[in-house]
N, C-alpha and C. Protein backbone atom coordinates (compact mmCIF):
# COMPACT_ATOMS: atom_id res chain seq x y z
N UNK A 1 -12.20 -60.92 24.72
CA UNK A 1 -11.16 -60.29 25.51
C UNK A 1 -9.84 -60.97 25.15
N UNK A 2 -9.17 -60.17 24.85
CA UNK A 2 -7.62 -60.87 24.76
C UNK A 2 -6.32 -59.64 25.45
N UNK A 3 -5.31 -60.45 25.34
CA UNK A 3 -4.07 -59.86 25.79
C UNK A 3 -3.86 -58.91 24.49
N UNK A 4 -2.66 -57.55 24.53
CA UNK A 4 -2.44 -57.27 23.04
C UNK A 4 -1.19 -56.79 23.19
N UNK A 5 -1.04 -56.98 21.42
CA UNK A 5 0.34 -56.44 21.60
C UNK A 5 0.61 -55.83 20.52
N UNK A 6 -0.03 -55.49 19.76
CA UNK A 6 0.37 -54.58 18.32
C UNK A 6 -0.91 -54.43 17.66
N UNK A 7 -0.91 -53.11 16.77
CA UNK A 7 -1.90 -53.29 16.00
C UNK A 7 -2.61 -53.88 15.18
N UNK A 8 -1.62 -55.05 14.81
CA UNK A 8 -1.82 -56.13 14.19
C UNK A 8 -2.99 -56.82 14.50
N UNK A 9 -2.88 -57.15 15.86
CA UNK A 9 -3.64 -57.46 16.90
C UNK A 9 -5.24 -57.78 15.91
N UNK A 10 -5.82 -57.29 16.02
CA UNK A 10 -6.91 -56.23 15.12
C UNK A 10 -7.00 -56.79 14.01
N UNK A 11 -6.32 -56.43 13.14
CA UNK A 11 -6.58 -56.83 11.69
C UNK A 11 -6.40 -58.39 11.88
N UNK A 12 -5.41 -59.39 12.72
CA UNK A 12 -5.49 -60.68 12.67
C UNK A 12 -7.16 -61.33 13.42
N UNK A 13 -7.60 -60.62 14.35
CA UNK A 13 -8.78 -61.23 14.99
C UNK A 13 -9.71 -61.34 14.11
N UNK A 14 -9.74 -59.61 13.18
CA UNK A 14 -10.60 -59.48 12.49
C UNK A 14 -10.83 -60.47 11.63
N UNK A 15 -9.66 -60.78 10.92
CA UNK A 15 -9.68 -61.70 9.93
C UNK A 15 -10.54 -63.36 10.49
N UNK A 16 -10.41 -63.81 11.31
CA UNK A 16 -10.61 -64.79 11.84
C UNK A 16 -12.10 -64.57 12.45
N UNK A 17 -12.51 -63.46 13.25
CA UNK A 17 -14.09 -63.49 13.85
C UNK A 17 -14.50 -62.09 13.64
N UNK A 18 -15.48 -61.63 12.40
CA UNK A 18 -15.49 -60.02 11.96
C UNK A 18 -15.87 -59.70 13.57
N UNK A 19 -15.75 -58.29 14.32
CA UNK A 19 -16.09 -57.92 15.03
C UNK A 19 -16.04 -56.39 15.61
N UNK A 20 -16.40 -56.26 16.44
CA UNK A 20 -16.26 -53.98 16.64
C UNK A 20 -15.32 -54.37 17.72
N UNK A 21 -14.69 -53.47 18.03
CA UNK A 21 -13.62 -53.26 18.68
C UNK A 21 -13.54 -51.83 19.52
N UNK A 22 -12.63 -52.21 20.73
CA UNK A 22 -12.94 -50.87 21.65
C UNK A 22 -11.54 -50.41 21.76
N UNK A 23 -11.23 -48.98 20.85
CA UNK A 23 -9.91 -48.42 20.93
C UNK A 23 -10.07 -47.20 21.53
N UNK A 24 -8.19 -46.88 21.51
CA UNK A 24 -8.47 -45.31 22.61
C UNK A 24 -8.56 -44.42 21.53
N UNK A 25 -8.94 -43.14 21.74
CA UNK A 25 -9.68 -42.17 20.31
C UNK A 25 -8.95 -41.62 19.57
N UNK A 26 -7.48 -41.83 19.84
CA UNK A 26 -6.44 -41.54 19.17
C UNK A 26 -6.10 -42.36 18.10
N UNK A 27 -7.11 -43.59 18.05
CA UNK A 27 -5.99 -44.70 16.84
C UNK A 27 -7.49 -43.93 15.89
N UNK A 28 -8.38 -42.87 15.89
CA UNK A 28 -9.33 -42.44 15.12
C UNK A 28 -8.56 -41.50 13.85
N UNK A 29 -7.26 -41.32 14.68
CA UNK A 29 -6.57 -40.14 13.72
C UNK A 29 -5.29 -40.22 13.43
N UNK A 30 -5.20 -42.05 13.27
CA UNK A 30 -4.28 -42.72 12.65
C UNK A 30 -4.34 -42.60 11.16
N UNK A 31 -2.82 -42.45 10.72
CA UNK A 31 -3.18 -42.56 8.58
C UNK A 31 -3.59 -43.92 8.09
N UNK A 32 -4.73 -44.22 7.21
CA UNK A 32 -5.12 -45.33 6.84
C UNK A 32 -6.02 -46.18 8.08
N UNK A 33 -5.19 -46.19 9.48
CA UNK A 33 -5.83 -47.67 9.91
C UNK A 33 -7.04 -46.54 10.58
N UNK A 34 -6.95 -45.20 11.42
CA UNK A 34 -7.80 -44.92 11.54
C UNK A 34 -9.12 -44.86 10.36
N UNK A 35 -9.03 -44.67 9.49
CA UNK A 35 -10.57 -44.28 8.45
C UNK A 35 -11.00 -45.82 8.84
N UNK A 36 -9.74 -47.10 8.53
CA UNK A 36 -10.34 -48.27 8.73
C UNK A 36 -11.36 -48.72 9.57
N UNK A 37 -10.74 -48.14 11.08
CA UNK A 37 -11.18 -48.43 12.22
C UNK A 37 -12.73 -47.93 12.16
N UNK A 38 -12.88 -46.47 11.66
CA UNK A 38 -13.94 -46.12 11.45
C UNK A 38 -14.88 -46.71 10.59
N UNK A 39 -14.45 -47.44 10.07
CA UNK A 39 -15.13 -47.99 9.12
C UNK A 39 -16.13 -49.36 9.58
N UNK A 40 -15.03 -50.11 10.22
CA UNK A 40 -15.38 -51.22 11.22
C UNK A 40 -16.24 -51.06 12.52
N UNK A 41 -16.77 -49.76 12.44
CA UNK A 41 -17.74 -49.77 13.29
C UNK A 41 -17.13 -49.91 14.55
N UNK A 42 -15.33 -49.35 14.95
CA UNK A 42 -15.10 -49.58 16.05
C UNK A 42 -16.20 -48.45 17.13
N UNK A 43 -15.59 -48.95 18.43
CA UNK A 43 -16.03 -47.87 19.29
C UNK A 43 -15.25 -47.11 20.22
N UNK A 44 -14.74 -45.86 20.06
CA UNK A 44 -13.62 -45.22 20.70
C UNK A 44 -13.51 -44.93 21.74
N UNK A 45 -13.03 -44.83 22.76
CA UNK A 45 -12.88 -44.23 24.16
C UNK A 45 -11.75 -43.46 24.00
N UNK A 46 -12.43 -42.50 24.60
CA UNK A 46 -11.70 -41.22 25.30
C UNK A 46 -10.93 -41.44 26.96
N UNK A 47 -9.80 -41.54 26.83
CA UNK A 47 -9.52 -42.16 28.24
C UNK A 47 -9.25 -40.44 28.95
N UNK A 48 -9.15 -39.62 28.72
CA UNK A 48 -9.00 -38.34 29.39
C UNK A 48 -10.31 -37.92 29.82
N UNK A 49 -11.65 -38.70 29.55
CA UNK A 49 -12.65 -38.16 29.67
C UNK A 49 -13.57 -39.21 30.66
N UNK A 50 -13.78 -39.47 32.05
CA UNK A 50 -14.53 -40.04 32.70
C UNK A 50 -15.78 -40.38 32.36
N UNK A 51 -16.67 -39.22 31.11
CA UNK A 51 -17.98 -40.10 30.79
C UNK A 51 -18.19 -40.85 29.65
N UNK A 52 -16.59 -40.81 29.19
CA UNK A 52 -16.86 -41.90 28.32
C UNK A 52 -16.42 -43.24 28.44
N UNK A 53 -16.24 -43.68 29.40
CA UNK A 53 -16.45 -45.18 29.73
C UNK A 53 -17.90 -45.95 29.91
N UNK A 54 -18.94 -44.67 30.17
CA UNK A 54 -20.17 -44.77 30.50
C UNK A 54 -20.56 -44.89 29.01
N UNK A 55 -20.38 -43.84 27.57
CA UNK A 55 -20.86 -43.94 26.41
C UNK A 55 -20.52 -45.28 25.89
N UNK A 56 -19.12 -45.25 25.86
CA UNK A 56 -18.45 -46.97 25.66
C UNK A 56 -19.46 -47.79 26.01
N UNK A 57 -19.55 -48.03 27.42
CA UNK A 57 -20.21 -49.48 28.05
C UNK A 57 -21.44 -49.48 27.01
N UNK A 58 -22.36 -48.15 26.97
CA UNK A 58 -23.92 -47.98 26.35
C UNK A 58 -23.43 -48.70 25.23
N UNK A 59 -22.64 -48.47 24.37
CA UNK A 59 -22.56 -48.70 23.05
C UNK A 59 -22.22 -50.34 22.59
N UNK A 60 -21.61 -50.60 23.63
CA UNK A 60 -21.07 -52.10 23.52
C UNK A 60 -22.58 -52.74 24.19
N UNK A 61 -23.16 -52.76 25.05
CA UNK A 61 -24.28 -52.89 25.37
C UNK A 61 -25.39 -52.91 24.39
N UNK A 62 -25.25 -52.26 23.29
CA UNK A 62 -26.47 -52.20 21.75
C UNK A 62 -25.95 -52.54 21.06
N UNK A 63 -24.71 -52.87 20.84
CA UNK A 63 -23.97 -54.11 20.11
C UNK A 63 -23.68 -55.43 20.70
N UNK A 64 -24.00 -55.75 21.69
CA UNK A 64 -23.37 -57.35 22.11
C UNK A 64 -24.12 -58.37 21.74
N UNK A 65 -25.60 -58.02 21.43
CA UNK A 65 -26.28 -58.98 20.76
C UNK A 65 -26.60 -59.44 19.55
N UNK A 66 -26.05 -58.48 18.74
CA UNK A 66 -25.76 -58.89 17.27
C UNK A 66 -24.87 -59.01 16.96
N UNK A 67 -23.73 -58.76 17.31
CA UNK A 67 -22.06 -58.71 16.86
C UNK A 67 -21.12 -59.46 18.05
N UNK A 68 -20.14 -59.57 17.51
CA UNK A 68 -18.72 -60.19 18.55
C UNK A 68 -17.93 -58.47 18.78
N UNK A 69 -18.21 -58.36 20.12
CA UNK A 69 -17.64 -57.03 20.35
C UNK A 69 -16.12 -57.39 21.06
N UNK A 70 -15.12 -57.09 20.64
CA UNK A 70 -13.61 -57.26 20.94
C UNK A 70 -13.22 -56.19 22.15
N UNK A 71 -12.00 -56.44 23.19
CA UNK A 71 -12.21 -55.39 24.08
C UNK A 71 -10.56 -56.09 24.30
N UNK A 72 -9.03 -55.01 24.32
CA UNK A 72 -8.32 -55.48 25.25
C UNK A 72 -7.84 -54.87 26.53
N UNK A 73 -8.32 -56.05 27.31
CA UNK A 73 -8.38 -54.80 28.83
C UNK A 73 -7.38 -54.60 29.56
N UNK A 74 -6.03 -55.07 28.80
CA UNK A 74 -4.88 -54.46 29.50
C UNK A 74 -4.75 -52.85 29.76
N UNK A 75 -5.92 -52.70 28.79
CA UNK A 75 -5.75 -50.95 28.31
C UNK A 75 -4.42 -50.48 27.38
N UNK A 76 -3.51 -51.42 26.93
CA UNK A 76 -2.26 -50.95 26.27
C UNK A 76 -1.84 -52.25 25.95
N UNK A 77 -0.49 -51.66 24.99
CA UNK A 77 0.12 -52.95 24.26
C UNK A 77 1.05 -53.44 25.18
N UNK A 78 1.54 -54.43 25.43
CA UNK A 78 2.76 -55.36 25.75
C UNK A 78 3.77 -55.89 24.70
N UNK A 79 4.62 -56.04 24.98
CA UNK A 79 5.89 -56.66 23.98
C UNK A 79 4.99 -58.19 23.90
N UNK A 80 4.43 -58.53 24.30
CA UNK A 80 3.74 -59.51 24.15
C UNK A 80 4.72 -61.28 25.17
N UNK A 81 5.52 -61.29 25.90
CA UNK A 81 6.46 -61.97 26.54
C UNK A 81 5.21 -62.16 28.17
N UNK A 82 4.63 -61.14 28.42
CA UNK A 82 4.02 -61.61 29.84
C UNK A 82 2.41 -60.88 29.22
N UNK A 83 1.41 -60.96 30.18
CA UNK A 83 -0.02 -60.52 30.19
C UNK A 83 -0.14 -59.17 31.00
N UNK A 84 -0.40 -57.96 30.79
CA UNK A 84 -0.54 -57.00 31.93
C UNK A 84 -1.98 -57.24 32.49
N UNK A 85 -2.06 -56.53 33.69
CA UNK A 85 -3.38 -56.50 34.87
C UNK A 85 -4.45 -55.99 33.53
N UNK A 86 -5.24 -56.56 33.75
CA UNK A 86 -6.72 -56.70 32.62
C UNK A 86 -7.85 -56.05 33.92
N UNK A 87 -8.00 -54.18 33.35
CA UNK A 87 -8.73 -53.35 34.09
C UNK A 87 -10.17 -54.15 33.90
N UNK A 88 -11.06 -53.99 34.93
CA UNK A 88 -12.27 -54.85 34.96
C UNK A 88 -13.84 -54.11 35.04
N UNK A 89 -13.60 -53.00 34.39
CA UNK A 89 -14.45 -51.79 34.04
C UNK A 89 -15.49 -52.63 33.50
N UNK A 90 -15.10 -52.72 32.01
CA UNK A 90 -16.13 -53.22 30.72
C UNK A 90 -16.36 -55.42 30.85
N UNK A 91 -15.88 -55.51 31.96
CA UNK A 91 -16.24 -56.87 32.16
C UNK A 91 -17.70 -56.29 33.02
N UNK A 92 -18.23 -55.64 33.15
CA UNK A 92 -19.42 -55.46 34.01
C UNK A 92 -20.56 -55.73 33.06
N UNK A 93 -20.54 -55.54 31.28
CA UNK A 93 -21.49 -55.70 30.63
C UNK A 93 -21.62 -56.98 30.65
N UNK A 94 -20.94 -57.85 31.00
CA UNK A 94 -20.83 -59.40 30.36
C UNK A 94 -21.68 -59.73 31.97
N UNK A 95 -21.23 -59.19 33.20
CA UNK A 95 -22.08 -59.79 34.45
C UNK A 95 -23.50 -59.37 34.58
N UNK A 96 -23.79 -57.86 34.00
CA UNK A 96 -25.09 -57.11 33.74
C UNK A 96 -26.23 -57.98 33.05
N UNK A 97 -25.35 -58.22 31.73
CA UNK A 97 -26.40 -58.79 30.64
C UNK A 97 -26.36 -60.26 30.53
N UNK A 98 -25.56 -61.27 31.92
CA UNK A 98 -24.84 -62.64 31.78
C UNK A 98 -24.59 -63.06 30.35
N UNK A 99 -23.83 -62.64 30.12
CA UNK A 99 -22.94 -62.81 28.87
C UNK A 99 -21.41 -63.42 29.06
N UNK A 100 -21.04 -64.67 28.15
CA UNK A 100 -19.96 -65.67 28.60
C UNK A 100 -18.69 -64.46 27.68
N UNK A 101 -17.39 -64.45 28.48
CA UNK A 101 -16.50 -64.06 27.69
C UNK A 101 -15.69 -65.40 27.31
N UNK A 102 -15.04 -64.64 26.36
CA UNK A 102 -14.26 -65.87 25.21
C UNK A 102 -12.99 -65.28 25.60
N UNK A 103 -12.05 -65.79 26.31
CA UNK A 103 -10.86 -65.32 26.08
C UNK A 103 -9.91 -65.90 25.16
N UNK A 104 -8.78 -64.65 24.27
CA UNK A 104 -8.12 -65.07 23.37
C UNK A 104 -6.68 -64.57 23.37
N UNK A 105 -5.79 -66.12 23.18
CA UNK A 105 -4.64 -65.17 23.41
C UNK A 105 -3.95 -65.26 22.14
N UNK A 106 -3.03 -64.24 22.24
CA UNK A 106 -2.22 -63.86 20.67
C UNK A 106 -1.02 -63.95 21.83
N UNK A 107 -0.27 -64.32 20.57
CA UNK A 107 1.47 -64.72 20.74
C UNK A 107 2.16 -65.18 19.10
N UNK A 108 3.42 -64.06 18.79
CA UNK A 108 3.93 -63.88 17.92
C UNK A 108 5.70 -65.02 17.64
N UNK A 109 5.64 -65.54 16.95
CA UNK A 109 6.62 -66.41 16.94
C UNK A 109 7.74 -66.46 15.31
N UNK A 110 9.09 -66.83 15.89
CA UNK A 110 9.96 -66.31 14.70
C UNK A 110 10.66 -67.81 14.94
N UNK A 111 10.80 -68.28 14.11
CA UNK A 111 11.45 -69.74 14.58
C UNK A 111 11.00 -70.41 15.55
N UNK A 112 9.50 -70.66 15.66
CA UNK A 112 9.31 -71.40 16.82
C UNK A 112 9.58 -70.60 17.76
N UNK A 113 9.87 -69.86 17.89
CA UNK A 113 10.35 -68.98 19.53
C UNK A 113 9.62 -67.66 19.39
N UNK A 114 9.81 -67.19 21.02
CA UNK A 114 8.77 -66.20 21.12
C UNK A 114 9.83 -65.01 20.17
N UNK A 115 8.61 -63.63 19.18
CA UNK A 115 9.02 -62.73 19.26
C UNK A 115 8.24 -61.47 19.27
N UNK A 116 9.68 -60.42 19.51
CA UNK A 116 8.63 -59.21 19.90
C UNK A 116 8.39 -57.96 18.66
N UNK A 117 8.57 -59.01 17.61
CA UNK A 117 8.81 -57.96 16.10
C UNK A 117 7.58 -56.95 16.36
N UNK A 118 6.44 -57.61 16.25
CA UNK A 118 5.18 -56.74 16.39
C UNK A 118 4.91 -56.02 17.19
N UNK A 119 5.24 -56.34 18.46
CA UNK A 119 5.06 -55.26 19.44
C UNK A 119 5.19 -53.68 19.42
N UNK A 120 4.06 -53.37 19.91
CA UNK A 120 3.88 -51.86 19.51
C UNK A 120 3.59 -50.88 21.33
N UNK A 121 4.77 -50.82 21.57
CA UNK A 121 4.73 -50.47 22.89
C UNK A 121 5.33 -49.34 22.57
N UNK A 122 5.53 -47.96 23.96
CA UNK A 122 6.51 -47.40 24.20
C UNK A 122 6.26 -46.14 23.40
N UNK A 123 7.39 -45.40 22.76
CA UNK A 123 7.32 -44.79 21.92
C UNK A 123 7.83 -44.49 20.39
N UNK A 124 7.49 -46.11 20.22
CA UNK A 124 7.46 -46.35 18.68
C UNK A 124 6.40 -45.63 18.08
N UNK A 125 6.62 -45.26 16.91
CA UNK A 125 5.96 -44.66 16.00
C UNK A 125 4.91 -45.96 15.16
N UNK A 126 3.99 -45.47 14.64
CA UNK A 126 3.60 -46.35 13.98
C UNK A 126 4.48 -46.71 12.51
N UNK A 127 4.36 -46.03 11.78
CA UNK A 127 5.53 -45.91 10.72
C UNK A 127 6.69 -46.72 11.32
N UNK A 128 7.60 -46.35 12.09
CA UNK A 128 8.02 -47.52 13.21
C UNK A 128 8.04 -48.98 12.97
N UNK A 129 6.58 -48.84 13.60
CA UNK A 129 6.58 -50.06 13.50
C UNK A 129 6.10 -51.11 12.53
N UNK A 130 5.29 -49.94 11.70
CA UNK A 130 5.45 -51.30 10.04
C UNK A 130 6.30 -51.43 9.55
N UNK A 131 7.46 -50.42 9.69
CA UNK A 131 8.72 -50.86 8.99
C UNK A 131 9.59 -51.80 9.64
N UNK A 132 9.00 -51.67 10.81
CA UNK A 132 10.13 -52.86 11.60
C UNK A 132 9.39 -54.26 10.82
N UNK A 133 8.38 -54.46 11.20
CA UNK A 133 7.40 -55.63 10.60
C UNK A 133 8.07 -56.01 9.33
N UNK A 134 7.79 -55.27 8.28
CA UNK A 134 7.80 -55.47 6.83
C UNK A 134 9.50 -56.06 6.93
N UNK A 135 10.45 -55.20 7.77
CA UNK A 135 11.63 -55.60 7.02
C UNK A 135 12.19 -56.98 8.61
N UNK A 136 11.35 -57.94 9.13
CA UNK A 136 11.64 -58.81 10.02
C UNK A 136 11.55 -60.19 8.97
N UNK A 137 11.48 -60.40 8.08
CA UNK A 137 12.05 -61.66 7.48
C UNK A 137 10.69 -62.53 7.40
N UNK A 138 9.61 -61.89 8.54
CA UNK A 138 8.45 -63.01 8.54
C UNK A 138 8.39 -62.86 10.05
N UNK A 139 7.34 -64.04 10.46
CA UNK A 139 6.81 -64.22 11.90
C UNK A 139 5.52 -64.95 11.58
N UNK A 140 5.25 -65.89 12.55
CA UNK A 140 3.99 -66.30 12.77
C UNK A 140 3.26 -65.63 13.92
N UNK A 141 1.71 -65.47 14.02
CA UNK A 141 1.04 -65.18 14.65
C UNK A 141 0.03 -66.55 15.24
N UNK A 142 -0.03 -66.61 16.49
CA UNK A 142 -0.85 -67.41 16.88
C UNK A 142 -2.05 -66.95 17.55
N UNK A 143 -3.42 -67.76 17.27
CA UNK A 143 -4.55 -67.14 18.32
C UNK A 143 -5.22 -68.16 18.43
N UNK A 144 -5.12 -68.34 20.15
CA UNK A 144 -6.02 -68.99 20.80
C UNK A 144 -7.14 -68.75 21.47
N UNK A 145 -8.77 -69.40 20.81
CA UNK A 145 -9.76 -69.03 21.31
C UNK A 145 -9.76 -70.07 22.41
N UNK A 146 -9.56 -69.72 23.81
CA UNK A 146 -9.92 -70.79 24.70
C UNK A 146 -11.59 -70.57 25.14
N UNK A 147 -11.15 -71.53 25.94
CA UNK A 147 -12.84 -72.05 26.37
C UNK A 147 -13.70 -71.09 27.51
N UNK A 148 -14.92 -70.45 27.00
CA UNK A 148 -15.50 -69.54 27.14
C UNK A 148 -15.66 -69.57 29.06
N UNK A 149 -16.02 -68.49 29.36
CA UNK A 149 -16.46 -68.50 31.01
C UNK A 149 -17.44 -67.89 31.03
N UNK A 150 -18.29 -68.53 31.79
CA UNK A 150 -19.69 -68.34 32.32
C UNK A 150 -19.51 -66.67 33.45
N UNK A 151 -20.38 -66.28 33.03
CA UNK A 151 -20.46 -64.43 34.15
C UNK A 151 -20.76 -64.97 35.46
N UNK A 152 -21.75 -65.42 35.31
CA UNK A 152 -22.89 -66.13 36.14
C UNK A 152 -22.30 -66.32 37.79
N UNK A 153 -22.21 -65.92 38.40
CA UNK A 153 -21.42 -66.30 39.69
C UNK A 153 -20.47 -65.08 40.05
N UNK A 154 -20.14 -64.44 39.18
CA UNK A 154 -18.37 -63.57 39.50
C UNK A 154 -18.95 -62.46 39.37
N UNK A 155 -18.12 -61.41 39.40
CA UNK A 155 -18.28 -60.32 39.82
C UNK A 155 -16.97 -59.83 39.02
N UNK A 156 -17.29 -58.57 38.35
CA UNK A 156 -16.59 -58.17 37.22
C UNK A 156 -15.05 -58.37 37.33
N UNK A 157 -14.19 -57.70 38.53
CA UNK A 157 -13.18 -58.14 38.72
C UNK A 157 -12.82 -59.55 38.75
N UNK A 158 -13.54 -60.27 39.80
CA UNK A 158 -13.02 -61.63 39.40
C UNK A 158 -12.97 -62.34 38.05
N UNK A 159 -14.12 -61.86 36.95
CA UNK A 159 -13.82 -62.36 35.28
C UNK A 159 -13.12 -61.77 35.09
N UNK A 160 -12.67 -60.78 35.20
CA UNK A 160 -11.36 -60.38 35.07
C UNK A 160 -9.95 -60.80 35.14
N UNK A 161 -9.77 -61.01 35.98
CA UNK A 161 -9.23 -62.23 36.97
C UNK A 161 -8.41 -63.08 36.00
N UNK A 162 -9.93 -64.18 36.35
CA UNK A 162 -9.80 -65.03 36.00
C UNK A 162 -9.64 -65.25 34.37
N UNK A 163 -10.17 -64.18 33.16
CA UNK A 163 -9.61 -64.47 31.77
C UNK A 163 -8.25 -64.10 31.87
N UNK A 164 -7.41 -62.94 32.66
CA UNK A 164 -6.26 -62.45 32.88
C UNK A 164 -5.37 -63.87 33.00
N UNK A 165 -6.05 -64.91 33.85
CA UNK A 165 -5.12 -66.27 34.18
C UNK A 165 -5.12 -66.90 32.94
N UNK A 166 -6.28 -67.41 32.83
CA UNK A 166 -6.83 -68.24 30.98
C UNK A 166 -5.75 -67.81 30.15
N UNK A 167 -5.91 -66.54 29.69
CA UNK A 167 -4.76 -65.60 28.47
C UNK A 167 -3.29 -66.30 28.98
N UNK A 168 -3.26 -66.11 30.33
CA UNK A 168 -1.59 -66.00 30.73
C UNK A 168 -1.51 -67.37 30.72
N UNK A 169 -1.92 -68.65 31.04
CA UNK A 169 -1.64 -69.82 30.83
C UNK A 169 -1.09 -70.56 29.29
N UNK A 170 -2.23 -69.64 28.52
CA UNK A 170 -1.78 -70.16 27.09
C UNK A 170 -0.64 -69.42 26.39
N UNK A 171 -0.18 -68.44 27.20
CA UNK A 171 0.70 -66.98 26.27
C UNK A 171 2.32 -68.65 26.25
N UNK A 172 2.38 -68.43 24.31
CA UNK A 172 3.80 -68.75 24.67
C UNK A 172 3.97 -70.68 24.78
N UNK A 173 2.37 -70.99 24.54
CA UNK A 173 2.68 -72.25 24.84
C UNK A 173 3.23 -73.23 23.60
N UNK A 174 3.37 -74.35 23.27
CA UNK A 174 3.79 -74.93 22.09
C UNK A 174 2.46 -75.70 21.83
């Protein structure tokens, strides 16, 4: 579980821990990153469609034991500067099957200082926003895997919660 803030997002985790990923079904019929996504064995949700949070959960559920399944439960991007409310739907597989989440936070930096080059909020285009990227001079990306939490005790909202705090403690730190 992590905070997000661009599509980047994704291709940096990936790089660092291969894993499936839970997007909305629209990044399926993105140019390029969708075929990718498909490729990666993501798993799409339909957010206009109530039973597919139920197919989602199934699917992440026959993947959690062989794979690192990725999930960001803000449900959307942030400029990446604060953490939004982390919906506590798909934290129910982790209390179901007691499974520890790993929370991870990403934070983008241009001189040592926070920035929001990557951020993919609003109604930027994607095109948009690689061109903003490509022509920003550079940026570092940071990701912190903090220290895992036990299900065991909580109740989906409260892991919720509580990785929502974890993420927001480290967002931004030096």
């Amino acid at each position: 579980m992590a905070n997000h803030i661009s599509w980047l997002d994704i291709i940096l985790i990936n790089s660092i821990k291969p894993s499936i990923f839970v997007a909305k079904s629209s990044v399926r019929k993105w140019p390029i990153f969708g075929s990718m996504a498909s490729a990666c064995n993501t798993i799409f949700l339909n957010r206009a469609s109530r039973n597919s949070i139920v197919e989602v959960t199934s699917k992440i559920k026959k993947n959690i034991n062989t794979n690192s399944v990725f999930i960001f439960p803000e449900g959307t991007s942030t400029l990446g500067l604060s953490v939004g409310k982390f919906h506590s739907n798909f934290f129910q597989v982790a209390v179901d099957l007691d499974k520890s989440i790993y929370p991870v936070c990403i934070c983008y930096r241009k001189n040592k200082l926070f920035t929001d080059i990557p951020g993919y909020v609003g109604d930027d285009t994607l095109i948009e926003s690689i061109v903003k990227i490509v022509n920003s001079g550079g940026f570092e990306a940071r990701v912190t895997f903090c220290k895992k939490i036990l299900s065991k005790k909580l109740n989906r909202k409260e892991l919720a919660l509580k990785t929502q705090e974890i993420i927001k403690s480290h967002l931004n730190q030096d």
